[in-house]
PDB file of N, CA and C in Angstrom:
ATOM      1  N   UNK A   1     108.998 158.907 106.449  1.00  0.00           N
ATOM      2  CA  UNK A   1     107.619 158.996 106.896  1.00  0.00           C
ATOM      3  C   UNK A   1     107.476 160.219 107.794  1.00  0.00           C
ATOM      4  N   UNK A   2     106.379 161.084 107.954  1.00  0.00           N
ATOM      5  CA  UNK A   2     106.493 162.375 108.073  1.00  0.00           C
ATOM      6  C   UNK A   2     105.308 162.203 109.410  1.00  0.00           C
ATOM      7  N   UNK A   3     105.445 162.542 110.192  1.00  0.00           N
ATOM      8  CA  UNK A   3     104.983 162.643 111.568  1.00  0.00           C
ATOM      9  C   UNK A   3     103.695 163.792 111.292  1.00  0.00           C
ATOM     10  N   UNK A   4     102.550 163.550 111.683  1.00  0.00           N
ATOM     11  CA  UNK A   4     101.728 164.747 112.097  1.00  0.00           C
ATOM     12  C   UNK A   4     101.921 165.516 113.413  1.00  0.00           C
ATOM     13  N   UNK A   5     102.494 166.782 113.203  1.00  0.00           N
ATOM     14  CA  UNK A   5     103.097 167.638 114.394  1.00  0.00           C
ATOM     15  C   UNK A   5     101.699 168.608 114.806  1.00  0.00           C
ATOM     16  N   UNK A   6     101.408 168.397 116.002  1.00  0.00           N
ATOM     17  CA  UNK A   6      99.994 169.161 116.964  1.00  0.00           C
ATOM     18  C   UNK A   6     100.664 170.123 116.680  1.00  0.00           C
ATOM     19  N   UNK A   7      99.506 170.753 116.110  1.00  0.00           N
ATOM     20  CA  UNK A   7      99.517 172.598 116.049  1.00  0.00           C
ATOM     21  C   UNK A   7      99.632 173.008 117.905  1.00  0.00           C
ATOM     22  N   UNK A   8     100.165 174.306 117.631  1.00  0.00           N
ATOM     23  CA  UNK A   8     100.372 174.704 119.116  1.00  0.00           C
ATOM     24  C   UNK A   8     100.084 176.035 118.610  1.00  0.00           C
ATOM     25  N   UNK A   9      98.934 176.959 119.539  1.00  0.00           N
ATOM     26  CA  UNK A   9      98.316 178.176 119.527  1.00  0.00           C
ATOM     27  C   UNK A   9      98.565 178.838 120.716  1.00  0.00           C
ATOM     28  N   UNK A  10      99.017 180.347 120.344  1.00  0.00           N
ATOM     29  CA  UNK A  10      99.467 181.259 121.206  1.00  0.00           C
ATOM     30  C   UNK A  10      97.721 181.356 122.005  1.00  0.00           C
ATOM     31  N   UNK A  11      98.039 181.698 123.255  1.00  0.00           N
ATOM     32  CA  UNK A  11      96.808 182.115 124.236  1.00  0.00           C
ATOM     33  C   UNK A  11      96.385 183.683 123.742  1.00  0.00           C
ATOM     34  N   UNK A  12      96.825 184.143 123.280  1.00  0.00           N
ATOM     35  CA  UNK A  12      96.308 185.037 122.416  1.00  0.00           C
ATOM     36  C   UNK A  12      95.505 185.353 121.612  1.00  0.00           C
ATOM     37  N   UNK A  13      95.967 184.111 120.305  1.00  0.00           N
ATOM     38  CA  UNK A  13      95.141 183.977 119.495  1.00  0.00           C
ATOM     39  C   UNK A  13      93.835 182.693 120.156  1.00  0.00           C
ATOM     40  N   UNK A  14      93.910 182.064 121.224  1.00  0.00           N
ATOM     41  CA  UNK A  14      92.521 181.069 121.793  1.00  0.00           C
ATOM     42  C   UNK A  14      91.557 182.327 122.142  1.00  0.00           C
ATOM     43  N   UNK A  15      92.766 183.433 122.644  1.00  0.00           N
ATOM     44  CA  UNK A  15      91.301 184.339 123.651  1.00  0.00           C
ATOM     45  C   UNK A  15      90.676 185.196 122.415  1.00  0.00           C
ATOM     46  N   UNK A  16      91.548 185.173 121.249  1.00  0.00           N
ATOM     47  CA  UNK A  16      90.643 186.495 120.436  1.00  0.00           C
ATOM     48  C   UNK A  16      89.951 185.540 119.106  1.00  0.00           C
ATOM     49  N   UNK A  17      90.281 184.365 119.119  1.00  0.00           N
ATOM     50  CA  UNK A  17      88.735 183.989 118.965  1.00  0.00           C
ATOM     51  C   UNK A  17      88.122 182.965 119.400  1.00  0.00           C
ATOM     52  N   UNK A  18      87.815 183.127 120.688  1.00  0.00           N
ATOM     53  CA  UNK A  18      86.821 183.295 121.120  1.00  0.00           C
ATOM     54  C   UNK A  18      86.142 184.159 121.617  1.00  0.00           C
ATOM     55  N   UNK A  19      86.665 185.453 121.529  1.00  0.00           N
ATOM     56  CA  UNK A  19      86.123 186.656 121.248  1.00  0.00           C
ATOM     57  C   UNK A  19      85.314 186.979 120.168  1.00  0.00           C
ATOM     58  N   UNK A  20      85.736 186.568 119.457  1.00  0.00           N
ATOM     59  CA  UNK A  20      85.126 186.314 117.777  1.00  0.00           C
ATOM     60  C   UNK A  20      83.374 185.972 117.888  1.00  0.00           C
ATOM     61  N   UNK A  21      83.829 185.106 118.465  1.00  0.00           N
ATOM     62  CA  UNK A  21      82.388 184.330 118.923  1.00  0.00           C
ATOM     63  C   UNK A  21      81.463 185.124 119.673  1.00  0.00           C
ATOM     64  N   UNK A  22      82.125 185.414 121.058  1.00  0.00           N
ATOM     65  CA  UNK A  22      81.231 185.819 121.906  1.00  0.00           C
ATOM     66  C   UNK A  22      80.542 187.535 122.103  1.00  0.00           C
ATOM     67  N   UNK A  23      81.703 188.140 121.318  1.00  0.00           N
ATOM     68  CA  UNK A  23      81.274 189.698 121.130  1.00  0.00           C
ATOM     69  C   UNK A  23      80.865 190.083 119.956  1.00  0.00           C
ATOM     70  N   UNK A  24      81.452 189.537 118.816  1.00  0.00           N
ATOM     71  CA  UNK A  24      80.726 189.632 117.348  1.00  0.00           C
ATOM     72  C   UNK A  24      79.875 188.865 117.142  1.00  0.00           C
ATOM     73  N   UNK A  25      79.015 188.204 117.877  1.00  0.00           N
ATOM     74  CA  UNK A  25      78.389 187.236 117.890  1.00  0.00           C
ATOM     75  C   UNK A  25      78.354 186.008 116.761  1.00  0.00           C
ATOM     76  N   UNK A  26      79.727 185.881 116.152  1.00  0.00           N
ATOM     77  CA  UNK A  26      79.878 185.266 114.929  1.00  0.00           C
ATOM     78  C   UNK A  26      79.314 183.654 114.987  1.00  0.00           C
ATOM     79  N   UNK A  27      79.433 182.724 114.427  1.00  0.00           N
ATOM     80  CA  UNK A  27      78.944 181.425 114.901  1.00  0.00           C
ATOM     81  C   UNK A  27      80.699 180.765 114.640  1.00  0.00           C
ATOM     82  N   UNK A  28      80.404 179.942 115.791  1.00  0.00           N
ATOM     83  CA  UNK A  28      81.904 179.096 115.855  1.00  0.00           C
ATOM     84  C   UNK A  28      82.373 178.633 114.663  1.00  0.00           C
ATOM     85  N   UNK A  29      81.152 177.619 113.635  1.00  0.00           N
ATOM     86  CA  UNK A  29      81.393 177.183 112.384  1.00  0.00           C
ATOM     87  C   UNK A  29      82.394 178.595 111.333  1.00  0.00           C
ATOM     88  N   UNK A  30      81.743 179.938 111.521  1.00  0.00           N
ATOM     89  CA  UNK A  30      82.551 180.630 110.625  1.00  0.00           C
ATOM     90  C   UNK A  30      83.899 181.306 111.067  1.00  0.00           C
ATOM     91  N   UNK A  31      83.955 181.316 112.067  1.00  0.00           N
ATOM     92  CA  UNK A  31      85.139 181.740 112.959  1.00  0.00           C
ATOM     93  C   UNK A  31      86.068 180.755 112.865  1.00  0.00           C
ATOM     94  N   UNK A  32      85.834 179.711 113.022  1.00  0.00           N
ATOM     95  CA  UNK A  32      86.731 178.407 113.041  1.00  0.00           C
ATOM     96  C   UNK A  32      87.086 177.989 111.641  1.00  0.00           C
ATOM     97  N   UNK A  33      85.935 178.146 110.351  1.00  0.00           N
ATOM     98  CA  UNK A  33      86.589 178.249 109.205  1.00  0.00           C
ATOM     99  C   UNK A  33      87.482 179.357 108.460  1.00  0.00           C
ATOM    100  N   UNK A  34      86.948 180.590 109.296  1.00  0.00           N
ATOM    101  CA  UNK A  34      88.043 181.660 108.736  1.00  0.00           C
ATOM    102  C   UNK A  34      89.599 182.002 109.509  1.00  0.00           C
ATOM    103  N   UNK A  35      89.624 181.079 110.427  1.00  0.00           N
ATOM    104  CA  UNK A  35      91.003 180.990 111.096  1.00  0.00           C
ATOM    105  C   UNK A  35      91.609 179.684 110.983  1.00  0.00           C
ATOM    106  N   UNK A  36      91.330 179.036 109.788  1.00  0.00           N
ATOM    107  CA  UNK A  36      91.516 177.692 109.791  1.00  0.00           C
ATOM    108  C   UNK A  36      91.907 176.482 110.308  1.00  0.00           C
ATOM    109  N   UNK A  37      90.923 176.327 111.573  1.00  0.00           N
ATOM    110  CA  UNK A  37      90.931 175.330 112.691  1.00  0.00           C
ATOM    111  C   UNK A  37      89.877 174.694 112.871  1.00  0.00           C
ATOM    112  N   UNK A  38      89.789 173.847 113.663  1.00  0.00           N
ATOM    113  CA  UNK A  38      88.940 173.010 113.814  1.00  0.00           C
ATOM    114  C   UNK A  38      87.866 173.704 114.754  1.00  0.00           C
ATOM    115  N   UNK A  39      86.784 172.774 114.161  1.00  0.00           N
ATOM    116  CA  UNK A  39      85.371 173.593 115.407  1.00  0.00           C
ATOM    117  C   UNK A  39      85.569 172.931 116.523  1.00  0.00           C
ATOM    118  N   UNK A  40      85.720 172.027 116.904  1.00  0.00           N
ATOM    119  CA  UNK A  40      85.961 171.329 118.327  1.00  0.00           C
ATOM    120  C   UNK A  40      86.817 171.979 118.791  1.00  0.00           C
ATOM    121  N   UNK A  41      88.093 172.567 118.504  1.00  0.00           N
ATOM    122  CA  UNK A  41      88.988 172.949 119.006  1.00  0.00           C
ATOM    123  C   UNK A  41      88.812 174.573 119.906  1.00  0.00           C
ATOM    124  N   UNK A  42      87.574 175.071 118.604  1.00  0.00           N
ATOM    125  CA  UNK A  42      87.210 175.997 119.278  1.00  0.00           C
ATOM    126  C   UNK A  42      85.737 175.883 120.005  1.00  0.00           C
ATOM    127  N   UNK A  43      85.308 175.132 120.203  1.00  0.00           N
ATOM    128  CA  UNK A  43      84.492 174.667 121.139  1.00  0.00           C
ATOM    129  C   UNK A  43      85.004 174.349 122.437  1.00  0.00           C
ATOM    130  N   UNK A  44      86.602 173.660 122.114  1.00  0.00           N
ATOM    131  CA  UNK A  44      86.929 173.616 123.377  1.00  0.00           C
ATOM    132  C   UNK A  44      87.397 175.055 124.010  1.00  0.00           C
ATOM    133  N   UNK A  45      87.633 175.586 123.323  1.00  0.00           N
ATOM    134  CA  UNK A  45      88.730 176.937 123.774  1.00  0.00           C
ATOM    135  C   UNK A  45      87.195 177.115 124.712  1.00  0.00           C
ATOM    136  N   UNK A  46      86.174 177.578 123.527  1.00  0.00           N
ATOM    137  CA  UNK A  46      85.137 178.942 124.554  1.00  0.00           C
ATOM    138  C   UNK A  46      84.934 178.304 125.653  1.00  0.00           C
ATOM    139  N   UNK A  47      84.695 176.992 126.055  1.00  0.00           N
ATOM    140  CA  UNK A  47      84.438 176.227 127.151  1.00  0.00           C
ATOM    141  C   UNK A  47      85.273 176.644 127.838  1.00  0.00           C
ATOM    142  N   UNK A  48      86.656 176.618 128.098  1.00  0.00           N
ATOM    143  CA  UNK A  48      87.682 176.568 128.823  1.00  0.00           C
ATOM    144  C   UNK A  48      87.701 178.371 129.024  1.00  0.00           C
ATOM    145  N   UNK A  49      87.065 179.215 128.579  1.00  0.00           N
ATOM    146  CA  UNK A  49      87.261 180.529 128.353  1.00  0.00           C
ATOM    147  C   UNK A  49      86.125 180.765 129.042  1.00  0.00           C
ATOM    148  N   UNK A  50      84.972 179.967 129.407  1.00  0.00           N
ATOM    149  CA  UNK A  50      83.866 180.036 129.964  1.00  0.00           C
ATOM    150  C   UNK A  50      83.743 179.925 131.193  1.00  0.00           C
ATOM    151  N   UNK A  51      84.813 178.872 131.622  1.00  0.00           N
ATOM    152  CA  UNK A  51      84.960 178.151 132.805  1.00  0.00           C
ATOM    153  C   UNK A  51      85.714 179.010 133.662  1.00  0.00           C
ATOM    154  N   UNK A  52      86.723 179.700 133.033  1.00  0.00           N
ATOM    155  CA  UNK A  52      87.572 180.370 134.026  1.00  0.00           C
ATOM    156  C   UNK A  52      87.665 182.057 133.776  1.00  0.00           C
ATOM    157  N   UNK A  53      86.365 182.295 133.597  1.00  0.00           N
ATOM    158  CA  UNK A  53      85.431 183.517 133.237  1.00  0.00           C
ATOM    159  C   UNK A  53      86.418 184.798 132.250  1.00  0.00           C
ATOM    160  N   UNK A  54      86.844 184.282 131.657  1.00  0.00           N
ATOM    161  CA  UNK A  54      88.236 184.765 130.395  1.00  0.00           C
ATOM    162  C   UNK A  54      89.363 184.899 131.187  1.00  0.00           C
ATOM    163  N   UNK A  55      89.630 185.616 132.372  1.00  0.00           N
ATOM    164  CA  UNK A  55      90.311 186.493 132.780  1.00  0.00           C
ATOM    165  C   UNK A  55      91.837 185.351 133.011  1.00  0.00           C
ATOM    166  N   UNK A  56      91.801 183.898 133.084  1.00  0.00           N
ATOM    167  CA  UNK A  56      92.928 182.924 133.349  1.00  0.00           C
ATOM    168  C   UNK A  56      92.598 182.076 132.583  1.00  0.00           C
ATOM    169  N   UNK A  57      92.011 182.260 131.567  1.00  0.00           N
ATOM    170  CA  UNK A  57      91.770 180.879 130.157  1.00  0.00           C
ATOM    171  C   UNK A  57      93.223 180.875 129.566  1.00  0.00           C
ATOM    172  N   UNK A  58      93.463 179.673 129.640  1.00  0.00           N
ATOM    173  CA  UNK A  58      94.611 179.288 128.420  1.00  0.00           C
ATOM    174  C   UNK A  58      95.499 180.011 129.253  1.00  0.00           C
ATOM    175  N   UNK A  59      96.441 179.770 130.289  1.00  0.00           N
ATOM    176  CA  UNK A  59      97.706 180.250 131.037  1.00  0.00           C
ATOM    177  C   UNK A  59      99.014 179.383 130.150  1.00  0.00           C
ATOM    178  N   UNK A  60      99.141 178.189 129.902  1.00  0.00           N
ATOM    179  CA  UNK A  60     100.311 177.415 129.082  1.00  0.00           C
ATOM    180  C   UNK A  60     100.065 176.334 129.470  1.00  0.00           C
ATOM    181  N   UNK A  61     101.239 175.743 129.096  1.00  0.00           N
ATOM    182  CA  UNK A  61     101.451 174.172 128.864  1.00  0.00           C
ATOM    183  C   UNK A  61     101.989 174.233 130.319  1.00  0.00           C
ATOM    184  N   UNK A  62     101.455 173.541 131.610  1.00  0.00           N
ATOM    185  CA  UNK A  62     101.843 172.862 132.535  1.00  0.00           C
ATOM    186  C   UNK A  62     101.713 173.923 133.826  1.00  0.00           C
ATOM    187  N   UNK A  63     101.261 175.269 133.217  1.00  0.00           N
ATOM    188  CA  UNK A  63     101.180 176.592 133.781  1.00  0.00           C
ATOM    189  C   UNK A  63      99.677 176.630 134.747  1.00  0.00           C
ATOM    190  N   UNK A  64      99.987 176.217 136.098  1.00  0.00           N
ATOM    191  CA  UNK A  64      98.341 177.157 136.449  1.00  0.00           C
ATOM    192  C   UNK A  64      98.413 177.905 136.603  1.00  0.00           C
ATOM    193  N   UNK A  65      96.992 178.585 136.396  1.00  0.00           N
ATOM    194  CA  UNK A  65      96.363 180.032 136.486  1.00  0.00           C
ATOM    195  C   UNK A  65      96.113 180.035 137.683  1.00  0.00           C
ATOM    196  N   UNK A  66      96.303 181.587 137.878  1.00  0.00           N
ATOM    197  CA  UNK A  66      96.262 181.724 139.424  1.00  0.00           C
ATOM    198  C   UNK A  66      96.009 183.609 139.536  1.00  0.00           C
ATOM    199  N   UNK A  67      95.009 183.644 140.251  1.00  0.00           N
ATOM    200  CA  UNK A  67      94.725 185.167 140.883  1.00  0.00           C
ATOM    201  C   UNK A  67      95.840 185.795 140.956  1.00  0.00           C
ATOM    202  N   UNK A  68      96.001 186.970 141.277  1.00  0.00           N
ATOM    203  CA  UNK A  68      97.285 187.740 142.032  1.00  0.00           C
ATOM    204  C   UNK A  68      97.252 187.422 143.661  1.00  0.00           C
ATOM    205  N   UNK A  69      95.595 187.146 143.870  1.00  0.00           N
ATOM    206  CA  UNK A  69      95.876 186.916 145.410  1.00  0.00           C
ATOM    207  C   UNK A  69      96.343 185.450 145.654  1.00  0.00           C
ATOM    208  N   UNK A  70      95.891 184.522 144.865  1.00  0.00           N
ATOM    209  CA  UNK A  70      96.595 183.259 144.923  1.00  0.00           C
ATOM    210  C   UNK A  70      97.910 183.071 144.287  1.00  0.00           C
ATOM    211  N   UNK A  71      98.767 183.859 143.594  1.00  0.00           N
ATOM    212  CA  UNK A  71      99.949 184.026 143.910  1.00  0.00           C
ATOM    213  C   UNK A  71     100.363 184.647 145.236  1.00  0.00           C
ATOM    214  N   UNK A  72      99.862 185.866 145.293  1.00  0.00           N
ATOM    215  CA  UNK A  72     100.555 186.019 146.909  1.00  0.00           C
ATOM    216  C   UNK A  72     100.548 185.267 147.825  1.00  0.00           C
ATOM    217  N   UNK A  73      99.639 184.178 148.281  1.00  0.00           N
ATOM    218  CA  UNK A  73      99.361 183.292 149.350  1.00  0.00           C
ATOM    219  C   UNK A  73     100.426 182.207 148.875  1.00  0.00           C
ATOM    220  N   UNK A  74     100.634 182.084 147.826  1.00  0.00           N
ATOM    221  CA  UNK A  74     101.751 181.061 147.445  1.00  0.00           C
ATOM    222  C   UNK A  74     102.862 181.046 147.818  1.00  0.00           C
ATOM    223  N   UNK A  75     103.323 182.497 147.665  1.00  0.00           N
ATOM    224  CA  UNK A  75     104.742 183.173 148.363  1.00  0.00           C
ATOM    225  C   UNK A  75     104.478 183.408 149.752  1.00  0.00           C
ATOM    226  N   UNK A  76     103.677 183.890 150.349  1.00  0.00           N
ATOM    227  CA  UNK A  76     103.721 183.874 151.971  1.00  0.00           C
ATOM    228  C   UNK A  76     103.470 182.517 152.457  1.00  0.00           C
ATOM    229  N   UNK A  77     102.900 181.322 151.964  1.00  0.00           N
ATOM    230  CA  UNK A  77     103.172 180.353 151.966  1.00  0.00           C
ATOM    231  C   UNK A  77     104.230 179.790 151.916  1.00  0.00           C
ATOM    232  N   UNK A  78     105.283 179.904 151.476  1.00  0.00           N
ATOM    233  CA  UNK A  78     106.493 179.722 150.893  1.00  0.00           C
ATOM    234  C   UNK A  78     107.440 180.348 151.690  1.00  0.00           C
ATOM    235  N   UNK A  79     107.319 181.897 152.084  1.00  0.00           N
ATOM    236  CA  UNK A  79     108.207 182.266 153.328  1.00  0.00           C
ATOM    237  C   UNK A  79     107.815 182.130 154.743  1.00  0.00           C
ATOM    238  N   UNK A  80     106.732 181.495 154.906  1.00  0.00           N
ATOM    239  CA  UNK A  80     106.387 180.313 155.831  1.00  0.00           C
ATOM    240  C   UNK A  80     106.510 179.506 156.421  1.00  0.00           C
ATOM    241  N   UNK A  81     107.226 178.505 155.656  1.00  0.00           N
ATOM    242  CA  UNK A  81     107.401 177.320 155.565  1.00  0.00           C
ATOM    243  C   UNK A  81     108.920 177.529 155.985  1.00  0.00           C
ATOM    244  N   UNK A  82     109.817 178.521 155.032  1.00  0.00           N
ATOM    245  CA  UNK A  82     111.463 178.833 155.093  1.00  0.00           C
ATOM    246  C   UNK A  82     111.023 179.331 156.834  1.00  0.00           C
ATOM    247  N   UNK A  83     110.473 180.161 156.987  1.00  0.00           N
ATOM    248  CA  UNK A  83     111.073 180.849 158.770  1.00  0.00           C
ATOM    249  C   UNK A  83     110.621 180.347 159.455  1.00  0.00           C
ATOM    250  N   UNK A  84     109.434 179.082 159.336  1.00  0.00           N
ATOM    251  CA  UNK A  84     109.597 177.598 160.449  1.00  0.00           C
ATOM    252  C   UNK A  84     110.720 177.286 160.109  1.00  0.00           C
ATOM    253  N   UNK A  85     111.368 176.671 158.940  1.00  0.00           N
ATOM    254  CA  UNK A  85     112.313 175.704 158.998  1.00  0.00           C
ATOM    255  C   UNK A  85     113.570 176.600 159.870  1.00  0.00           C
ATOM    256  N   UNK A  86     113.793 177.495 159.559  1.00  0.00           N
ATOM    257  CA  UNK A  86     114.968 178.255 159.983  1.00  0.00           C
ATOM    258  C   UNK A  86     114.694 178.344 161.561  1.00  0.00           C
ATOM    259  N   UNK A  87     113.770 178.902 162.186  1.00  0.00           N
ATOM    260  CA  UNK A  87     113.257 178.572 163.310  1.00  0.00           C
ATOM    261  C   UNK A  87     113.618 177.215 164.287  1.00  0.00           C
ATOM    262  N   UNK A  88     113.209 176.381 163.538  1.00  0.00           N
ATOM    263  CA  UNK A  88     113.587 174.752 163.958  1.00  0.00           C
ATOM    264  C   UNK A  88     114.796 174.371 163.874  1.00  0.00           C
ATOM    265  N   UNK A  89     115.852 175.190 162.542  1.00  0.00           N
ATOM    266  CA  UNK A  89     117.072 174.375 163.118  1.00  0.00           C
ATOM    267  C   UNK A  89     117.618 175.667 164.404  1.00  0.00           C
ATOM    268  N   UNK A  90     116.904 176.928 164.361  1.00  0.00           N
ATOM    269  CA  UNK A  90     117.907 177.412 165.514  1.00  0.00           C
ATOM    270  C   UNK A  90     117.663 176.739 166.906  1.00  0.00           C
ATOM    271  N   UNK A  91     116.257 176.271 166.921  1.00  0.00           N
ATOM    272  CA  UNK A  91     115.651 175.598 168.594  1.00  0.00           C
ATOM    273  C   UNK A  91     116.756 174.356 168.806  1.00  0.00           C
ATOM    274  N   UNK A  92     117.179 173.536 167.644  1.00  0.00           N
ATOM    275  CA  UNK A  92     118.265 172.788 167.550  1.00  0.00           C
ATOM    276  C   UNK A  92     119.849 173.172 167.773  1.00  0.00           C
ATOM    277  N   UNK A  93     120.131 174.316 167.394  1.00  0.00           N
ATOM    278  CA  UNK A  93     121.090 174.385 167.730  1.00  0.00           C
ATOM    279  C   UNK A  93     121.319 174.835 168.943  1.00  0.00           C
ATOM    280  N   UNK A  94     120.373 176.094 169.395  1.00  0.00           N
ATOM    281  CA  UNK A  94     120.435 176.135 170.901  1.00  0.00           C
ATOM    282  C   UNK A  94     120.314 175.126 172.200  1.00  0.00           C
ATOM    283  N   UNK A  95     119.588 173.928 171.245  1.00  0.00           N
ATOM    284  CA  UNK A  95     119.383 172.529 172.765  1.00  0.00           C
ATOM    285  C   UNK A  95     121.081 172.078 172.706  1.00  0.00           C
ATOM    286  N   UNK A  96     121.565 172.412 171.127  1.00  0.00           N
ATOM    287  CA  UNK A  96     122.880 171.524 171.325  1.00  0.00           C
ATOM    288  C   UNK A  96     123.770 172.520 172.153  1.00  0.00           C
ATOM    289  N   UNK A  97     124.082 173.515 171.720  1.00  0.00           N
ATOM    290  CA  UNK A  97     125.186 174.479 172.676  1.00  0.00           C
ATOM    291  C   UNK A  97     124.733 174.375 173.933  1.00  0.00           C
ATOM    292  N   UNK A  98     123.354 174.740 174.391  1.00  0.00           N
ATOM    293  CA  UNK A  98     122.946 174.213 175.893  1.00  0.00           C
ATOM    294  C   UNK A  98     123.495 172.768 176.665  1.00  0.00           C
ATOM    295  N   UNK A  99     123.490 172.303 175.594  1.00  0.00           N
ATOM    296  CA  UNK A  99     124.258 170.953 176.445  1.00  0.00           C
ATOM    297  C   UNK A  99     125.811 170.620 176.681  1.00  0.00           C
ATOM    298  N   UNK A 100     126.068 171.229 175.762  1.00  0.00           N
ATOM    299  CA  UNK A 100     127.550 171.030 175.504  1.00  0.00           C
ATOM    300  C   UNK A 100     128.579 171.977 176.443  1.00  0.00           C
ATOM    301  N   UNK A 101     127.670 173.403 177.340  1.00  0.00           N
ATOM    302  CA  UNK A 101     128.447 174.062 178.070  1.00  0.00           C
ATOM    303  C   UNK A 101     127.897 173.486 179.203  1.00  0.00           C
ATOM    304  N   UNK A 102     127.264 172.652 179.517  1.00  0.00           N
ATOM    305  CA  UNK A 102     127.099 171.900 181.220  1.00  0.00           C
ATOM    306  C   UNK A 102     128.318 170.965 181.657  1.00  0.00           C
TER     307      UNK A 102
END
């Protein structure tokens, strides 16, 4: 018995057609029949291509999209967090040597 396996589409091909659509002004029905997919599917794409104004539509499977500036805040976020922690164990180690030479 043979499993129906979900098609999986490069973000490539979601963004160029729905390009299809929106710059050739083609209608979804013929775009979606000449790339042989479903119209919902590309109904969903332009939505999702709509929403996140093209420029981070369709990033991957489990992938958020994210600015360059919201990557950077991610990482200074991130070395943040490391030079408190590093910070905190040195305040620790200095209370301990402080005590230990009295």
């Amino acid at each position: 018995m043979k499993k129906n396996s979900r098609r999986k589409y490069d973000p490539d091909f979601k963004r160029n057609a729905v390009l299809l659509c929106i710059e050739q002004g083609r209608s979804v029905a013929e775009v979606a029949d000449n790339l042989g997919i479903n119209r919902d599917i590309l109904y969903h794409w332009r939505s999702k291509y709509n929403k996140a104004n093209g420029l981070l539509a369709f990033p991957g499977n489990g992938i958020e999209a994210l600015t360059p500036d919201q990557k950077r805040i991610r990482e200074l976020e991130k070395e943040l967090k490391d030079t408190v922690m590093e910070r905190d164990i040195l305040k620790k180690a200095m209370a301990i040597f402080s005590r230990a030479s009295k």
